[in-house]
PDB file of N, CA and C in Angstrom:
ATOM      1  N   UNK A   1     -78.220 148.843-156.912  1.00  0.00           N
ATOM      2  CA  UNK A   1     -77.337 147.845-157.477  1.00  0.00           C
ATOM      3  C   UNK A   1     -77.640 146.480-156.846  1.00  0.00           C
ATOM      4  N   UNK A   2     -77.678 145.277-157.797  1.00  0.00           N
ATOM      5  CA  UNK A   2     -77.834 144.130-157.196  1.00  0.00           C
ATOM      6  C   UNK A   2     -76.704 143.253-156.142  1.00  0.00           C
ATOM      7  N   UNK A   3     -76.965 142.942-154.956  1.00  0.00           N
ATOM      8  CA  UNK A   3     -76.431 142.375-154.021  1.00  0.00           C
ATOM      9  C   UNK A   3     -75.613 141.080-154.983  1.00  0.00           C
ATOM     10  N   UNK A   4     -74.965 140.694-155.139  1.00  0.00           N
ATOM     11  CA  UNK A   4     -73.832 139.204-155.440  1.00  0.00           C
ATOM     12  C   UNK A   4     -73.643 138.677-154.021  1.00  0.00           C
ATOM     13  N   UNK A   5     -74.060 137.364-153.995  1.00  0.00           N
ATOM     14  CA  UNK A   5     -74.096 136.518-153.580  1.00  0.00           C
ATOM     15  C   UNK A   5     -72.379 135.780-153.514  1.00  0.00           C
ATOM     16  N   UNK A   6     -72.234 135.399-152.560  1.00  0.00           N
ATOM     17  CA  UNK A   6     -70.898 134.305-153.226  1.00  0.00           C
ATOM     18  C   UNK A   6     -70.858 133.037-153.615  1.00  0.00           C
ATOM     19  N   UNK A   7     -69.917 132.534-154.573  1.00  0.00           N
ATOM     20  CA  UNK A   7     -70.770 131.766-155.224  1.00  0.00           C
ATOM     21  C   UNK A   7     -70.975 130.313-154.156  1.00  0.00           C
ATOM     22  N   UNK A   8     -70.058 129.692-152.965  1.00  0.00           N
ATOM     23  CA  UNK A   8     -70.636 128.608-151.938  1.00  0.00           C
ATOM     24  C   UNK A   8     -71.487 129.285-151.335  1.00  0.00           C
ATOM     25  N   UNK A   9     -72.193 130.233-151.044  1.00  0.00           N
ATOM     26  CA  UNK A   9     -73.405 130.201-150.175  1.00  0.00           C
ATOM     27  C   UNK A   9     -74.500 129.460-150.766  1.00  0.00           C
ATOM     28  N   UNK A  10     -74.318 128.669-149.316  1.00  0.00           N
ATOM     29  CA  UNK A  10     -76.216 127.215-149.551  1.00  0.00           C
ATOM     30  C   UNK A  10     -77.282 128.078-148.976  1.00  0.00           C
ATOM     31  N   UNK A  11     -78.235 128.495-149.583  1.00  0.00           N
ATOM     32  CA  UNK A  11     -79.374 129.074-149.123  1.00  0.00           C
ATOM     33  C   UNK A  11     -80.739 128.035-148.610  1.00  0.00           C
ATOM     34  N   UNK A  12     -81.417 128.179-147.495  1.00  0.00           N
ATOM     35  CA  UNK A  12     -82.314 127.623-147.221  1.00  0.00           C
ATOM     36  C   UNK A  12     -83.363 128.172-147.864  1.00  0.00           C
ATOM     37  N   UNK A  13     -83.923 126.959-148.776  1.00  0.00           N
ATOM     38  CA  UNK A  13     -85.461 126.900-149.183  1.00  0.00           C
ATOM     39  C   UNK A  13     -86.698 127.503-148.426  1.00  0.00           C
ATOM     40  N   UNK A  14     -87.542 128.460-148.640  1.00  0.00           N
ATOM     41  CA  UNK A  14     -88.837 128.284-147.945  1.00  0.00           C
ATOM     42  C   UNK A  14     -89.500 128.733-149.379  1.00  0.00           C
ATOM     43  N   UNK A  15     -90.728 127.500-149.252  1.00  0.00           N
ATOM     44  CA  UNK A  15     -91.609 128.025-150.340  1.00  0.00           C
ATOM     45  C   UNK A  15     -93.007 128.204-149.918  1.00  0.00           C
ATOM     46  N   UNK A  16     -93.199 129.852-150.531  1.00  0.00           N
ATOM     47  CA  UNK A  16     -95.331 129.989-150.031  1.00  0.00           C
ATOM     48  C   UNK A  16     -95.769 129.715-151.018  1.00  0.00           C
ATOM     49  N   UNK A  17     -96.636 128.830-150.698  1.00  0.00           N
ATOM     50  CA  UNK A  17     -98.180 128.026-151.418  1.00  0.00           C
ATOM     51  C   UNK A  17     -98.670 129.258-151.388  1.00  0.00           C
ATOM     52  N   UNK A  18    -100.112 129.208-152.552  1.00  0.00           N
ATOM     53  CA  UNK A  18    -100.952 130.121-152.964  1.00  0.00           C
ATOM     54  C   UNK A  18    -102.075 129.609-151.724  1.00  0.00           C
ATOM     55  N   UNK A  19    -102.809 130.297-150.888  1.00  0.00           N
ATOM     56  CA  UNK A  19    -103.664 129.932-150.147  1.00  0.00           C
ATOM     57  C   UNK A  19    -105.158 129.831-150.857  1.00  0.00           C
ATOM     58  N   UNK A  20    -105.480 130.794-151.393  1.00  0.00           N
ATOM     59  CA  UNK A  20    -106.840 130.649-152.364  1.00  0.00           C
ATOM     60  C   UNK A  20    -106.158 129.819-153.458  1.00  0.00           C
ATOM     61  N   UNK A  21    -107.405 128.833-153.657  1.00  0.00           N
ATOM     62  CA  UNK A  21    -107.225 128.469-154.523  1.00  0.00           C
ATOM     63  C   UNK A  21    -108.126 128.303-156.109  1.00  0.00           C
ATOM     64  N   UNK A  22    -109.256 129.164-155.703  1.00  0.00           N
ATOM     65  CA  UNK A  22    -110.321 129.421-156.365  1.00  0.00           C
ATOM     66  C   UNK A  22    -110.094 131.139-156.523  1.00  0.00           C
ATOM     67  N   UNK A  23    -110.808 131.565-157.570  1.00  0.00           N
ATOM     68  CA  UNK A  23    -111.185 132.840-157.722  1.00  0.00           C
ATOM     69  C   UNK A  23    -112.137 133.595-157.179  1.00  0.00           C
ATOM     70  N   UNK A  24    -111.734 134.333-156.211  1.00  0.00           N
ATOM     71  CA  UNK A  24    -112.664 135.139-156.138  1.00  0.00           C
ATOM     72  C   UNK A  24    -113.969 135.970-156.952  1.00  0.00           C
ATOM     73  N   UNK A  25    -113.849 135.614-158.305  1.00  0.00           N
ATOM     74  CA  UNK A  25    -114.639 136.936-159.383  1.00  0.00           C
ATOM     75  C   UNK A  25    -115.357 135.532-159.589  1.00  0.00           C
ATOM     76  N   UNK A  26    -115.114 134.269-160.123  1.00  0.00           N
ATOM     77  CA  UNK A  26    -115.838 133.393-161.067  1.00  0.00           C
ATOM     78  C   UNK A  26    -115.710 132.034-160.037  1.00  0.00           C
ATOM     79  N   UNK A  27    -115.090 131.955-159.008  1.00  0.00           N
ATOM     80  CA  UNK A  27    -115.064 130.596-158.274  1.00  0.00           C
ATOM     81  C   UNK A  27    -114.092 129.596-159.017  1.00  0.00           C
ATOM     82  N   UNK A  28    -113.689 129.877-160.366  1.00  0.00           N
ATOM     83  CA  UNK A  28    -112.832 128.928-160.824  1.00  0.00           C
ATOM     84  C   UNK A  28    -111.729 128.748-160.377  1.00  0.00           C
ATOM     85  N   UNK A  29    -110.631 127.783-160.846  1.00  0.00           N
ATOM     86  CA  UNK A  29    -109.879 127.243-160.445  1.00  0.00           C
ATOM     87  C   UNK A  29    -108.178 128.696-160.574  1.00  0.00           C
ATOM     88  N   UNK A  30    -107.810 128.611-159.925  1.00  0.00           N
ATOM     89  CA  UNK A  30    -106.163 129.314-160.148  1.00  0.00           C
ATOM     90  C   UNK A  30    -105.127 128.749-160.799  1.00  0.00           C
ATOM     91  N   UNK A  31    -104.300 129.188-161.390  1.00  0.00           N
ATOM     92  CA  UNK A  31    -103.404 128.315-161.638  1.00  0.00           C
ATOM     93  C   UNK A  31    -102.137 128.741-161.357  1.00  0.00           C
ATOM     94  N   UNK A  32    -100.987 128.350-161.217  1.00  0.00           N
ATOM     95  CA  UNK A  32     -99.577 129.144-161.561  1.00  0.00           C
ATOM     96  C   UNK A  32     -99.170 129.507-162.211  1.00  0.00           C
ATOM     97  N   UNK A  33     -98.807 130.411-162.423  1.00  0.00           N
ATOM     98  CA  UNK A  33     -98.251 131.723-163.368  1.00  0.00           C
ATOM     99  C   UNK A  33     -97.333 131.840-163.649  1.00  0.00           C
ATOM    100  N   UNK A  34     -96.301 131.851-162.470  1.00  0.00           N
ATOM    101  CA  UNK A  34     -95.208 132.136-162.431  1.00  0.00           C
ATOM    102  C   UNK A  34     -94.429 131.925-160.672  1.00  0.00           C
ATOM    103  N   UNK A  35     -92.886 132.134-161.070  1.00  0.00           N
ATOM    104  CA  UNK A  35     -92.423 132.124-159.178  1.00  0.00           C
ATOM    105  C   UNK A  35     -91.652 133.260-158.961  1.00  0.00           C
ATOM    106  N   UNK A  36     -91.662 134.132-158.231  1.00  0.00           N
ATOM    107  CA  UNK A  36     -90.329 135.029-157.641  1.00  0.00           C
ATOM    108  C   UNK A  36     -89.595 134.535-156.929  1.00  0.00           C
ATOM    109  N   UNK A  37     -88.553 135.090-156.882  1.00  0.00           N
ATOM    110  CA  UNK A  37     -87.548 134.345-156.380  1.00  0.00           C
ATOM    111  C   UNK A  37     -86.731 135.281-155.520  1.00  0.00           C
ATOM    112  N   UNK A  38     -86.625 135.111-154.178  1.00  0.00           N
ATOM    113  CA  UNK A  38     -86.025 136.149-153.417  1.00  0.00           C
ATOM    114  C   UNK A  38     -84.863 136.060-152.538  1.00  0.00           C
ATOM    115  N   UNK A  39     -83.769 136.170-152.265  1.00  0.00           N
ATOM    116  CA  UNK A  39     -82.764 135.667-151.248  1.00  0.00           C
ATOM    117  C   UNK A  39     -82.426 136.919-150.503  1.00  0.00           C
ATOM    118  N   UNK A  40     -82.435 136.539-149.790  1.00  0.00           N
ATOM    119  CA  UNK A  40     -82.416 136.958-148.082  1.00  0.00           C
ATOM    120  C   UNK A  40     -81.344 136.822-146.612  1.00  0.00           C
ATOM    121  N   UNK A  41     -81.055 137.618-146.354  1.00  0.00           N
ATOM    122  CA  UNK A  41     -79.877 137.229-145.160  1.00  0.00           C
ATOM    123  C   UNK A  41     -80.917 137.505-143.544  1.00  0.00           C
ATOM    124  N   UNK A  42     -81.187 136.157-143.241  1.00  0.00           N
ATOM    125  CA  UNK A  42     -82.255 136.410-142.130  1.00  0.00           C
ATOM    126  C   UNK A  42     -80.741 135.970-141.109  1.00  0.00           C
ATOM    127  N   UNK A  43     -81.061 136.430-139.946  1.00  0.00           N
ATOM    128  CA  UNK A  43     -80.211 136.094-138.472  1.00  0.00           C
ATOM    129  C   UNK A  43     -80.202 134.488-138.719  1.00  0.00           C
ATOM    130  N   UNK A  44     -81.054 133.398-138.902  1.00  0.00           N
ATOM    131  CA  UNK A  44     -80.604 132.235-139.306  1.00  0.00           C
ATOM    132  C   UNK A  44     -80.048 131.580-140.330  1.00  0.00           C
ATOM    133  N   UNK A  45     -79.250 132.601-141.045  1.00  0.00           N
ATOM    134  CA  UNK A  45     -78.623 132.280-142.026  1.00  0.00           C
ATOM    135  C   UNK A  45     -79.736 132.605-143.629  1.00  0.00           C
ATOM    136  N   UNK A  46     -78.810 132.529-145.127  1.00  0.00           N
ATOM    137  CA  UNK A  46     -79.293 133.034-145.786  1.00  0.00           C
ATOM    138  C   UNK A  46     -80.494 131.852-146.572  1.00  0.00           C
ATOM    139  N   UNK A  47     -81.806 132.780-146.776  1.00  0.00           N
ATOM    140  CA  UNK A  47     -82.855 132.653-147.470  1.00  0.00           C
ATOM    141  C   UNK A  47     -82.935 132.600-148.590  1.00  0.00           C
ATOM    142  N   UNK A  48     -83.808 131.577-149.141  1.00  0.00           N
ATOM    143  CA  UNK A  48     -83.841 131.856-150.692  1.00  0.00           C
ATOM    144  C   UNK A  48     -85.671 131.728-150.669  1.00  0.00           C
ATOM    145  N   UNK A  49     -86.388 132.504-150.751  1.00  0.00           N
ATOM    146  CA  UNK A  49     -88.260 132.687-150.462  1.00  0.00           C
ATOM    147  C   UNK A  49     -88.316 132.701-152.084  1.00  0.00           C
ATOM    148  N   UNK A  50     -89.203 132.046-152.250  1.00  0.00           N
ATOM    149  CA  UNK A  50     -90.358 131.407-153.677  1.00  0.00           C
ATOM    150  C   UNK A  50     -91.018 131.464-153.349  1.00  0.00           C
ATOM    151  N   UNK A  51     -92.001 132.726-153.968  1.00  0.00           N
ATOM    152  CA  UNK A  51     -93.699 133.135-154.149  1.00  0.00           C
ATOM    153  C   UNK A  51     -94.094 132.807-155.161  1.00  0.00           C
ATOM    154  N   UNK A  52     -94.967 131.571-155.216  1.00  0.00           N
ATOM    155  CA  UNK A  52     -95.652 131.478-155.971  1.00  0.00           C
ATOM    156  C   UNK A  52     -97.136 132.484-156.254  1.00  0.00           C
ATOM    157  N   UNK A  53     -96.931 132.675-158.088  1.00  0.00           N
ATOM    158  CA  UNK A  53     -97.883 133.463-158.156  1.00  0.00           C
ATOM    159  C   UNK A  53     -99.070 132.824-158.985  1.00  0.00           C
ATOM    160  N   UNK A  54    -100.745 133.298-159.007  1.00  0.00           N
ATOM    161  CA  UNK A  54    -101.684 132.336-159.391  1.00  0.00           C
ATOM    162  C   UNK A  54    -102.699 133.245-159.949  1.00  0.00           C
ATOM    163  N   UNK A  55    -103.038 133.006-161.107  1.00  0.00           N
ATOM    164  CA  UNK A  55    -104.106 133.469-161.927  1.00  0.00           C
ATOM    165  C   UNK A  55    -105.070 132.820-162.266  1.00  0.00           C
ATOM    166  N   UNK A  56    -106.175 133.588-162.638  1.00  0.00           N
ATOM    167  CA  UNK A  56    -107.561 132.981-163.124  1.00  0.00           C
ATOM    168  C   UNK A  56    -107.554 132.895-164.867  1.00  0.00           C
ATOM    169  N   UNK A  57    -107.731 131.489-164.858  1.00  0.00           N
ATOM    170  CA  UNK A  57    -107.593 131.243-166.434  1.00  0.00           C
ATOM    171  C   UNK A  57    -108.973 131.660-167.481  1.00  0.00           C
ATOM    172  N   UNK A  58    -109.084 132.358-166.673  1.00  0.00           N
ATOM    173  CA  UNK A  58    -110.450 132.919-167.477  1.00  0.00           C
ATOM    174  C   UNK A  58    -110.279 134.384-167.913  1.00  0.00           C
ATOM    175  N   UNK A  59    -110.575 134.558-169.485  1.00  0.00           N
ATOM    176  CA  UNK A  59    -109.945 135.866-170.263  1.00  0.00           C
ATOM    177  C   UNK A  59    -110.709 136.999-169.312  1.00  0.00           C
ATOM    178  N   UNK A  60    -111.934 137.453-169.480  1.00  0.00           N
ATOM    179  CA  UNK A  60    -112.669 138.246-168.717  1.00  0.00           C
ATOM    180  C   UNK A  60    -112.398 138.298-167.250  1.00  0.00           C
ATOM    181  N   UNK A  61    -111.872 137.908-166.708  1.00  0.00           N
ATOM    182  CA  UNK A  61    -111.449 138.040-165.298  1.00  0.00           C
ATOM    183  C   UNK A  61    -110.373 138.203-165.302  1.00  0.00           C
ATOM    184  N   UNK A  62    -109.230 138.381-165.883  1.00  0.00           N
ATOM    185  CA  UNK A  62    -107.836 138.779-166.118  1.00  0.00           C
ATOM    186  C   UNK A  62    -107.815 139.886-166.170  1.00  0.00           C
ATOM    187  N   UNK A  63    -108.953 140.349-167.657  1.00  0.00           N
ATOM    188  CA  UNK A  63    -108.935 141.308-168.194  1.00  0.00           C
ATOM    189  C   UNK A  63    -109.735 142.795-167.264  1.00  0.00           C
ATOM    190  N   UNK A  64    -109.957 142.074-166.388  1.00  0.00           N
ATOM    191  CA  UNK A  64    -110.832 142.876-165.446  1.00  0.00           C
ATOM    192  C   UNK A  64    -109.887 143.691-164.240  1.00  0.00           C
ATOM    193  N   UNK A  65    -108.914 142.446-163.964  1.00  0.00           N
ATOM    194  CA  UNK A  65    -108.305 142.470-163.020  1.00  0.00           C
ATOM    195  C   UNK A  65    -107.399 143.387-163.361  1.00  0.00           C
TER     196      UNK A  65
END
């Protein structure tokens, strides 16, 4: 079952960058895809983590993957 939040809790931001930024299969470029979105109750209070996610815009290397 999903955790509820209340609705004043301020969550602290952390967002991860994609570190590659090239493809491994073709060297081309990545792009963003999409973000997850995660909240979190760390000992310093509550988290809100954004993973950014990154694909190769190239059909054959998608399709591979």
């Amino acid at each position: 079952m999903r955790h509820r939040w209340p609705e004043d809790t301020r969550f602290t931001r952390l967002v991860l960058e994609v570190e590659d930024k090239v493809c491994a299969v073709c060297g081309g470029a990545l792009h963003i895809c999409d973000h997850r979105r995660h909240r979190i109750f760390t000992l310093q209070g509550p988290v809100e983590v954004v993973c950014k996610l990154a694909h190769c815009s190239d059909p054959p290397v998608r399709r591979a993957g």
